[in-house]
Protein backbone atom coordinates (compact mmCIF):
# COMPACT_ATOMS: atom_id res chain seq x y z
CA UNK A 1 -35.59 49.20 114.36
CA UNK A 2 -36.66 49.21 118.10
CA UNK A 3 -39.45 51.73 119.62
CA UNK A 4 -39.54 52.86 122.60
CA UNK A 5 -41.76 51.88 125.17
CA UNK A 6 -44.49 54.78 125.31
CA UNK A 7 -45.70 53.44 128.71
CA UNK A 8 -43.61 55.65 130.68
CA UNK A 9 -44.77 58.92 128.72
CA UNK A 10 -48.12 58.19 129.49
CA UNK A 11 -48.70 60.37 132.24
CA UNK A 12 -46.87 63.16 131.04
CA UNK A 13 -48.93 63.29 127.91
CA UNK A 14 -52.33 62.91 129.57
CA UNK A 15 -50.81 66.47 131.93
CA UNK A 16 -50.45 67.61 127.78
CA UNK A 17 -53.46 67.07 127.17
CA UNK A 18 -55.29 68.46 129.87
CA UNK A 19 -53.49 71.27 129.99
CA UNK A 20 -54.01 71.68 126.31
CA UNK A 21 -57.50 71.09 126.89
CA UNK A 22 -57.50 73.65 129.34
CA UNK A 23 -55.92 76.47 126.95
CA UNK A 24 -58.64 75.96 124.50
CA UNK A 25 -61.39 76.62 126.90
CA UNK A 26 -59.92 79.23 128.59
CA UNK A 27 -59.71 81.10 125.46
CA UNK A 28 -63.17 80.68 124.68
CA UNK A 29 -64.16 82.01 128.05
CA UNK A 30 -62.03 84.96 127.39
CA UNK A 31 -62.23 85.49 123.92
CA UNK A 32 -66.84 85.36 124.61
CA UNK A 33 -65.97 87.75 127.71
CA UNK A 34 -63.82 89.91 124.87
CA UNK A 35 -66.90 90.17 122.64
CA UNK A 36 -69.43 90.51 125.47
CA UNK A 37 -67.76 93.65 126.20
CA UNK A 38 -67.10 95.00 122.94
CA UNK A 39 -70.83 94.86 122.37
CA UNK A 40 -71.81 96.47 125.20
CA UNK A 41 -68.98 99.16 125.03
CA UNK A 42 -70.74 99.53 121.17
CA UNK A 43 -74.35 99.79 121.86
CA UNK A 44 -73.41 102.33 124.88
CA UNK A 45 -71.53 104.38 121.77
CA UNK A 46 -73.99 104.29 119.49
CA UNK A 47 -76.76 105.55 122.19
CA UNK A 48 -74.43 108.11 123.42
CA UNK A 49 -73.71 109.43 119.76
CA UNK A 50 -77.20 109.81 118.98
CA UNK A 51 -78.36 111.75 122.07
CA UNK A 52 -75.20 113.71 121.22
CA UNK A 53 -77.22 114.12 117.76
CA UNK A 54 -80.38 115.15 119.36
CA UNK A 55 -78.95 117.05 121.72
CA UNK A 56 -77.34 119.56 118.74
CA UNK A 57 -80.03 119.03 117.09
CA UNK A 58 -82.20 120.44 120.03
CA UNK A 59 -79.88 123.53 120.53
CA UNK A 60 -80.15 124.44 117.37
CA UNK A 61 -84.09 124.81 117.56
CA UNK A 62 -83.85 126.35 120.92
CA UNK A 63 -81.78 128.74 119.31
CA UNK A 64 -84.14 129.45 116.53
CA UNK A 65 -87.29 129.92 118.98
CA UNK A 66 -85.64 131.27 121.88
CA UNK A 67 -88.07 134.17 121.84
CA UNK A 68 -91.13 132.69 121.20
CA UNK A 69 -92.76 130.89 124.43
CA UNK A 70 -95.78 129.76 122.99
CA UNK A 71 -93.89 126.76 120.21
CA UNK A 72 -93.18 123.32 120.89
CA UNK A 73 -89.25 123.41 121.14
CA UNK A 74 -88.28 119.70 121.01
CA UNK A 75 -89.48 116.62 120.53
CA UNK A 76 -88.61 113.49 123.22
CA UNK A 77 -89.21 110.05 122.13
CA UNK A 78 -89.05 107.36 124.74
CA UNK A 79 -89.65 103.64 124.13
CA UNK A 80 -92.23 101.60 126.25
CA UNK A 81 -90.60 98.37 127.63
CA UNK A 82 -93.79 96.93 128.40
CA UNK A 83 -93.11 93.58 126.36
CA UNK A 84 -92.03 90.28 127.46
CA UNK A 85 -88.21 90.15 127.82
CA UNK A 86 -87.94 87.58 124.90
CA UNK A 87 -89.58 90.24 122.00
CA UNK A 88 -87.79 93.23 123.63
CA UNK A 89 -86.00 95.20 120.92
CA UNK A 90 -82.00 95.58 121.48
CA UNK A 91 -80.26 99.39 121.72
CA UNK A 92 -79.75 100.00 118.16
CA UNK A 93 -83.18 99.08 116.93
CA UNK A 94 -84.54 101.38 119.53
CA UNK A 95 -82.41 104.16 118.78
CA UNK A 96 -83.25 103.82 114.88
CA UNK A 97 -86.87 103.76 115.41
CA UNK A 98 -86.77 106.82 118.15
CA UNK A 99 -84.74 108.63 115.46
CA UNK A 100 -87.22 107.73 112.84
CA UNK A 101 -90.00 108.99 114.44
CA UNK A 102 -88.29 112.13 115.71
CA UNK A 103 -87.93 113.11 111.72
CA UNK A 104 -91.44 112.02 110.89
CA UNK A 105 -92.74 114.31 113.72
CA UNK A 106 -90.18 117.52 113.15
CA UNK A 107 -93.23 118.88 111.20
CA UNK A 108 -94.77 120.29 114.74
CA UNK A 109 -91.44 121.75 115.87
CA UNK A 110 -91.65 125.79 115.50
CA UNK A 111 -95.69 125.40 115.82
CA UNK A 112 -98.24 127.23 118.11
CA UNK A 113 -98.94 124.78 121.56
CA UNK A 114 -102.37 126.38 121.24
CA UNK A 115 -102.77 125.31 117.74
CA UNK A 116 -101.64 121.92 118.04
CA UNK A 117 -104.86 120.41 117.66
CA UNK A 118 -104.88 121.01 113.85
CA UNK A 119 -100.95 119.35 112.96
CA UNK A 120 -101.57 116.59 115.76
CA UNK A 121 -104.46 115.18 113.25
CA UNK A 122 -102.24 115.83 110.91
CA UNK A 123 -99.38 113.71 112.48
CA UNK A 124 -102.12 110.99 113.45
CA UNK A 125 -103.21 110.23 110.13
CA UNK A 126 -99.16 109.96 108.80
CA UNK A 127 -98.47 107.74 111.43
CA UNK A 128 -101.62 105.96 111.81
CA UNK A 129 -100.40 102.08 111.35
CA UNK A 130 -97.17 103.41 110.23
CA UNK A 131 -94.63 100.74 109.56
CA UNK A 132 -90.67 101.47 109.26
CA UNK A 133 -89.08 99.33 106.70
CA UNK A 134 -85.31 97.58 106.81
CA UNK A 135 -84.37 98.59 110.55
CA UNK A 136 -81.36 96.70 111.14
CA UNK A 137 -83.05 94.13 108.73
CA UNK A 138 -86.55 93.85 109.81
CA UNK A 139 -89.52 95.62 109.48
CA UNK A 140 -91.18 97.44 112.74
CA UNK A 141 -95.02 98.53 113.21
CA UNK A 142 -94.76 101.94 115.75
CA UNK A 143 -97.67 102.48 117.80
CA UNK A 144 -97.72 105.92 119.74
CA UNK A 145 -99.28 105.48 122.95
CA UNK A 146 -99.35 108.79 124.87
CA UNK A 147 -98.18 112.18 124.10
CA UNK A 148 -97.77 115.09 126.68
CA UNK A 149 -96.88 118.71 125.98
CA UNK A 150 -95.14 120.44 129.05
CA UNK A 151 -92.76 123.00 128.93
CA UNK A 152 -92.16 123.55 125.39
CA UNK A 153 -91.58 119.71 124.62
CA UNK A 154 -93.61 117.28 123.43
CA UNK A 155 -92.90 114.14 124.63
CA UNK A 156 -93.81 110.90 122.44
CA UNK A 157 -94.09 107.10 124.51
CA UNK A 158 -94.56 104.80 121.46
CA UNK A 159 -93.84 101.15 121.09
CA UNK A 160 -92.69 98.84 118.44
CA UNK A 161 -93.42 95.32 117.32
CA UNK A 162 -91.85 93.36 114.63
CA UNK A 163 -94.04 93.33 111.35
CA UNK A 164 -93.78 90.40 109.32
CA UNK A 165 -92.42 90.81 106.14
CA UNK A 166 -95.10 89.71 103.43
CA UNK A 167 -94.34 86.26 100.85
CA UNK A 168 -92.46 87.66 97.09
């Protein structure tokens, strides 16, 4: 039996190749661009669903104390970025942890802005060192760093560092 001479199909199956070649990676760039996108579209969900949850959450309490002007009416949590880039926390963590807090400080909501003197100690010494446990995983030390009342709100700037987790 006789084979053919594969010198002439040389050519055309290097052009294969390549463009073979060329499939593959293409895919890869669009498939990573795919993913990039899905990820962002997700985090941008998940922040916009929980401000949707404060935000009910927030007209419900307004409702409640409409007629009182002298209560702290909501609670804002905000998240320093004053870390280095590399430590930063992602979307989701942040949201969790804001959240968090938010239901460890819904004890002053409905109380006095002239007594607050008396449930901020108390809110100090619960969240002195306070650590949040299994946040997407990992544990997270919250720090508060500045709290202003204006306007019925009291707004919380904290920031969070990764705690490690001690040996079993």
């Amino acid at each position: 039996m006789r084979l053919p001479a594969f010198d002439k199909y040389v050519g055309a199956m290097r052009l294969a190749g390549v463009f073979l070649v060329g499939a593959i990676v293409g895919a890869a760039v669009l498939h990573s661009l795919f993913v990039a996108k899905f990820e962002a579209n997700y985090n941008t969900v998940n922040a916009l669903q929980s401000k949707l949850e404060q935000y009910q959450e927030d007209i419900k309490k307004l409702k409640l104390y409409k007629n009182q002007h002298t209560v702290i009416k909501s609670i804002q949590i905000r998240v320093l970025e004053d870390t280095p880039r590399a430590t930063r926390l992602d979307r989701m963590t942040e949201t969790e942890l804001a959240k968090r807090l938010k239901k460890d400080l819904d004890i002053l909501i409905g109380r006095s802005i002239y007594d607050i003197d008396a449930e901020a100690n108390i809110a100090r010494k619960l969240l002195e060192n306070k650590t949040y446990e299994d946040v997407n995983g990992k544990d997270y030390g919250v720090e508060i760093k500045t709290v202003l009342l204006a306007d019925n709100v009291l707004q919380v700037w904290m920031s969070a560092n990764l705690k490690a987790k001690p040996p079993a």
